[in-house]
N, C-alpha and C. Protein backbone atom coordinates (compact mmCIF):
# COMPACT_ATOMS: atom_id res chain seq x y z
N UNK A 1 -72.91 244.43 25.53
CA UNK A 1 -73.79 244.44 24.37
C UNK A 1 -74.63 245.72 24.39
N UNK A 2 -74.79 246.18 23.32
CA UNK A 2 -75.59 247.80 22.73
C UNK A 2 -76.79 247.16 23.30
N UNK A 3 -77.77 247.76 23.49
CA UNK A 3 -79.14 247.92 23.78
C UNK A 3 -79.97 249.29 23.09
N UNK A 4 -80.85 248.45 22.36
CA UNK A 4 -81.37 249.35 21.48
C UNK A 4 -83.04 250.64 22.74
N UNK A 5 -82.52 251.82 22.61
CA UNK A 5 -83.95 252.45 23.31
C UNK A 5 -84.29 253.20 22.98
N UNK A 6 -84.31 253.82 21.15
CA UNK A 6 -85.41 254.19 20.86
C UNK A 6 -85.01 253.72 18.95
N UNK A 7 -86.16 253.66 18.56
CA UNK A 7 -86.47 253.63 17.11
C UNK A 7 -87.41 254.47 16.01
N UNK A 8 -86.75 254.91 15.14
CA UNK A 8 -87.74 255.92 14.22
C UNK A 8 -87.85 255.73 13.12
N UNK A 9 -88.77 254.87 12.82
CA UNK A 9 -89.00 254.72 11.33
C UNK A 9 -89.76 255.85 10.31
N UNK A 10 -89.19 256.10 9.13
CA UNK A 10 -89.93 257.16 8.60
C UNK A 10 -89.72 256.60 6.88
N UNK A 11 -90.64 257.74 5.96
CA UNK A 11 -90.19 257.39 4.63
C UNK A 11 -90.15 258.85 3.95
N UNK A 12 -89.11 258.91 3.12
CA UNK A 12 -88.89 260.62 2.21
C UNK A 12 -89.64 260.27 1.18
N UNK A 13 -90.77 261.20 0.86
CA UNK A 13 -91.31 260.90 -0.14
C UNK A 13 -91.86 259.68 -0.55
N UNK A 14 -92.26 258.98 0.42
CA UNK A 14 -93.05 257.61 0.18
C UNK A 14 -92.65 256.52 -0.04
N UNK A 15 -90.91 256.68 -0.59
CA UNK A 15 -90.46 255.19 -1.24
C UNK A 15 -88.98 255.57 -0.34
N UNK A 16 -88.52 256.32 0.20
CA UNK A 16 -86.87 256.20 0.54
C UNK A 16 -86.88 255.90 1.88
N UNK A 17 -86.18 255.11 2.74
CA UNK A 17 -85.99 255.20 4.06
C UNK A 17 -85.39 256.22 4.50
N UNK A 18 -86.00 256.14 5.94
CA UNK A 18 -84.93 257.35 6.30
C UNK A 18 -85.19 256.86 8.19
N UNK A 19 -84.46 255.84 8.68
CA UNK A 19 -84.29 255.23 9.99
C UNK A 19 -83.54 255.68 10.94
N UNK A 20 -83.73 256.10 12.16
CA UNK A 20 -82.46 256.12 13.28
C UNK A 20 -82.97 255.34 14.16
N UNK A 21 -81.74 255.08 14.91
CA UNK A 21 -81.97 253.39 15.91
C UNK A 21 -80.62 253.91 16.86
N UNK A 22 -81.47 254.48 17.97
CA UNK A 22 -80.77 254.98 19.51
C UNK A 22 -80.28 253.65 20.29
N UNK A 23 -78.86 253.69 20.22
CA UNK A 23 -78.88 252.84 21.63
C UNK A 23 -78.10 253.72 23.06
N UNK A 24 -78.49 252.69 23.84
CA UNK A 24 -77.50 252.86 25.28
C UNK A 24 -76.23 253.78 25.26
N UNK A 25 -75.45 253.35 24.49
CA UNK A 25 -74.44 253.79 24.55
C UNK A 25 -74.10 255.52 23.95
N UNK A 26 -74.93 255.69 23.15
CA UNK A 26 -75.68 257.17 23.22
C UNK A 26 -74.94 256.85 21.32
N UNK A 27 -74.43 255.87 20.75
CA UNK A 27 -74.69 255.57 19.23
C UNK A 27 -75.97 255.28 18.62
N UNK A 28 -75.70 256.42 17.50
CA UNK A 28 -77.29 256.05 16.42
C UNK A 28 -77.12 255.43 15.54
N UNK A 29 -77.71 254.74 14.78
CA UNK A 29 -77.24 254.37 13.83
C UNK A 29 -78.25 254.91 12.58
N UNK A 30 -77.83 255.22 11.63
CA UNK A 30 -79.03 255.90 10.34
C UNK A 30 -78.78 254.78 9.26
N UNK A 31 -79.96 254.58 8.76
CA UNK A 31 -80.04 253.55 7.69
C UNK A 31 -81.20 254.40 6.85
N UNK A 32 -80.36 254.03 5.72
CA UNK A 32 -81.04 255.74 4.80
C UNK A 32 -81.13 254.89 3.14
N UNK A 33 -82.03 255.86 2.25
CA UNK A 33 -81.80 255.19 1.27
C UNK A 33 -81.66 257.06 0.30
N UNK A 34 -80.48 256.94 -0.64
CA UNK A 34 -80.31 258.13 -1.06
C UNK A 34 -81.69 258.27 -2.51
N UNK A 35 -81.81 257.42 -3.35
CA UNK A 35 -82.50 257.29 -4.33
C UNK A 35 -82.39 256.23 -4.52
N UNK A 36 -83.65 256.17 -5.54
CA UNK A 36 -83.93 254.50 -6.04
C UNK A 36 -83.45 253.84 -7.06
N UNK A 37 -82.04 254.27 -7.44
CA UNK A 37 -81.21 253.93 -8.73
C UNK A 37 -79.73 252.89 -7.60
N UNK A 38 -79.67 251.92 -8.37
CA UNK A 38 -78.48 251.45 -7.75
C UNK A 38 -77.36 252.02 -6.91
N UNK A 39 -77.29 251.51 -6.15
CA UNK A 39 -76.16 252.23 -5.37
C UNK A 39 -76.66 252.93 -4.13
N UNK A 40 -78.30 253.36 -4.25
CA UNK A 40 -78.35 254.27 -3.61
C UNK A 40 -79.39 253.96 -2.54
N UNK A 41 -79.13 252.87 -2.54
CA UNK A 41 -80.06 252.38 -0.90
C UNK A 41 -79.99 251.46 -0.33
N UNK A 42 -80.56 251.37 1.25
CA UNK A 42 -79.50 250.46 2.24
C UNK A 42 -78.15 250.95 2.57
N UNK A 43 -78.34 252.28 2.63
CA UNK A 43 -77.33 252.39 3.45
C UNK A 43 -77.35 253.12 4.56
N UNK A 44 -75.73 252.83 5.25
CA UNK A 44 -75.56 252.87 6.93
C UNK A 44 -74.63 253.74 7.04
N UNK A 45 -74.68 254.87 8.47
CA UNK A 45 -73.48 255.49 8.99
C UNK A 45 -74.29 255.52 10.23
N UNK A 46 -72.87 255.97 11.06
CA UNK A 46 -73.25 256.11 12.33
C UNK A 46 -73.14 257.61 12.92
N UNK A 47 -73.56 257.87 13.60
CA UNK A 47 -73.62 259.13 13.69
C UNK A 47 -73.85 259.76 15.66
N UNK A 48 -73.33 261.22 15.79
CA UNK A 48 -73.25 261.54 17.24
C UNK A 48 -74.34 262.40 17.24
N UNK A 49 -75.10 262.75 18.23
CA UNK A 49 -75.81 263.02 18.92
C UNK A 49 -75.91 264.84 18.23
N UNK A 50 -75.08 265.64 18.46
CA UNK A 50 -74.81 266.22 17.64
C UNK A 50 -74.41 266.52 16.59
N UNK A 51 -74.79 265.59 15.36
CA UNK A 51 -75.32 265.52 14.17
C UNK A 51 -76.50 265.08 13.69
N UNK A 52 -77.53 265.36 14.48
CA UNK A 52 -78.91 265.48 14.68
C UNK A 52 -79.80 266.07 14.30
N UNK A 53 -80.73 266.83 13.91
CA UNK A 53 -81.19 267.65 13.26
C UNK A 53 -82.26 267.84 14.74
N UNK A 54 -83.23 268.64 15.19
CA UNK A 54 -84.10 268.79 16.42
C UNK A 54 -84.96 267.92 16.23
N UNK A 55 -85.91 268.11 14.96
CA UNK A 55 -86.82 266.83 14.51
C UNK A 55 -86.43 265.67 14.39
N UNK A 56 -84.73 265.02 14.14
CA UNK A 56 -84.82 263.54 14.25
C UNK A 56 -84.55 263.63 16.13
N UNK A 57 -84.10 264.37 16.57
CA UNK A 57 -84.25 264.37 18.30
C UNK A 57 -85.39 264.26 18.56
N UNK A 58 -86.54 264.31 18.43
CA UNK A 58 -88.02 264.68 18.75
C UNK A 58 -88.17 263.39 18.41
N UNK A 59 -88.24 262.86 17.44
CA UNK A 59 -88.93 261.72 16.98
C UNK A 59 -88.35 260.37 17.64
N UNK A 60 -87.04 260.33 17.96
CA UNK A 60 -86.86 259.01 18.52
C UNK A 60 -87.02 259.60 19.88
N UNK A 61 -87.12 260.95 20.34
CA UNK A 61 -87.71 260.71 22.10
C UNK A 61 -89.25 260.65 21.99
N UNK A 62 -89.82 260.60 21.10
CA UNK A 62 -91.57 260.22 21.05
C UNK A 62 -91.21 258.80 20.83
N UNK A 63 -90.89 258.45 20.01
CA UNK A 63 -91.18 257.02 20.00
C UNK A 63 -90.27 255.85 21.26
N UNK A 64 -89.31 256.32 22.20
CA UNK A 64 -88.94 255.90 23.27
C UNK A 64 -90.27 255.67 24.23
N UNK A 65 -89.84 254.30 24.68
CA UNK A 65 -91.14 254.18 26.04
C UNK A 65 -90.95 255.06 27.00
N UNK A 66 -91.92 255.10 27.94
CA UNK A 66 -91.92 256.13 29.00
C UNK A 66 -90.42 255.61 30.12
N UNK A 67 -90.29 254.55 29.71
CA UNK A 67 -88.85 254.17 30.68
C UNK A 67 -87.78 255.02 30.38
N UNK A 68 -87.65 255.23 28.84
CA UNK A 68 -85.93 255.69 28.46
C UNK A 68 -86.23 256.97 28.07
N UNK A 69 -87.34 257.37 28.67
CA UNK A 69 -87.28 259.08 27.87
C UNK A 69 -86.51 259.89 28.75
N UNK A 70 -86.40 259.49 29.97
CA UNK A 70 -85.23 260.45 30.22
C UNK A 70 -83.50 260.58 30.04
N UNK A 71 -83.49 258.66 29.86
CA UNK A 71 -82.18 258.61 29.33
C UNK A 71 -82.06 258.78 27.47
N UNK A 72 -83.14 259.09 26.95
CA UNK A 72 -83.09 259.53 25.61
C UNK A 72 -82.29 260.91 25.40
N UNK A 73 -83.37 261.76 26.50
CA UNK A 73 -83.16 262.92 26.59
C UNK A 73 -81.89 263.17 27.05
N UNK A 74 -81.02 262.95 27.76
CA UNK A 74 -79.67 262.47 28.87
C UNK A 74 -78.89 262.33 26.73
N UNK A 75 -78.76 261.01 26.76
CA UNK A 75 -78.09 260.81 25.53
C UNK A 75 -77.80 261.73 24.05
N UNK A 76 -79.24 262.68 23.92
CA UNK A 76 -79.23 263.45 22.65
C UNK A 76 -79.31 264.77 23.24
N UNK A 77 -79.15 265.03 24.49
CA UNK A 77 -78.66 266.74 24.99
C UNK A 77 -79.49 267.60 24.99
N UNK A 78 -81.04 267.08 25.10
CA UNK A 78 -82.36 267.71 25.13
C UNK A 78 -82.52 267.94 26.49
């Protein structure tokens, strides 16, 4: 079973999600919302470590407890 160790909640512009959710296994998962017209929110892909941007790297190793920050760091190649 995945084990989730780090989480980043954020919002674009006040109303869109924009989530990544680190697990163990070094899978993220992004749950995003493109716009607020049908179709275009709630949604999911998964994504590698290197398709990251530095700032979503930063933000789920800040918000990791002091336990998994080194396997954060280990997982996203920081």
């Amino acid at each position: 079973m995945k084990k989730i160790i780090s989480v980043s909640h954020r919002m674009k512009n006040g109303v869109l999600d924009d989530d990544y959710t680190l697990y163990d296994s070094g899978e993220i998962l992004h749950e995003y919302d493109k716009h607020i017209y049908p179709g275009g929110s709630n949604l999911k892909s998964t994504l590698s470590a290197d398709q990251l941007s530095l700032e979503v790297k930063e933000r789920l190793l800040f918000e990791a407890s002091d336990e998994n920050k080194e396997l954060v760091r280990s997982l996203l190649g920081m």
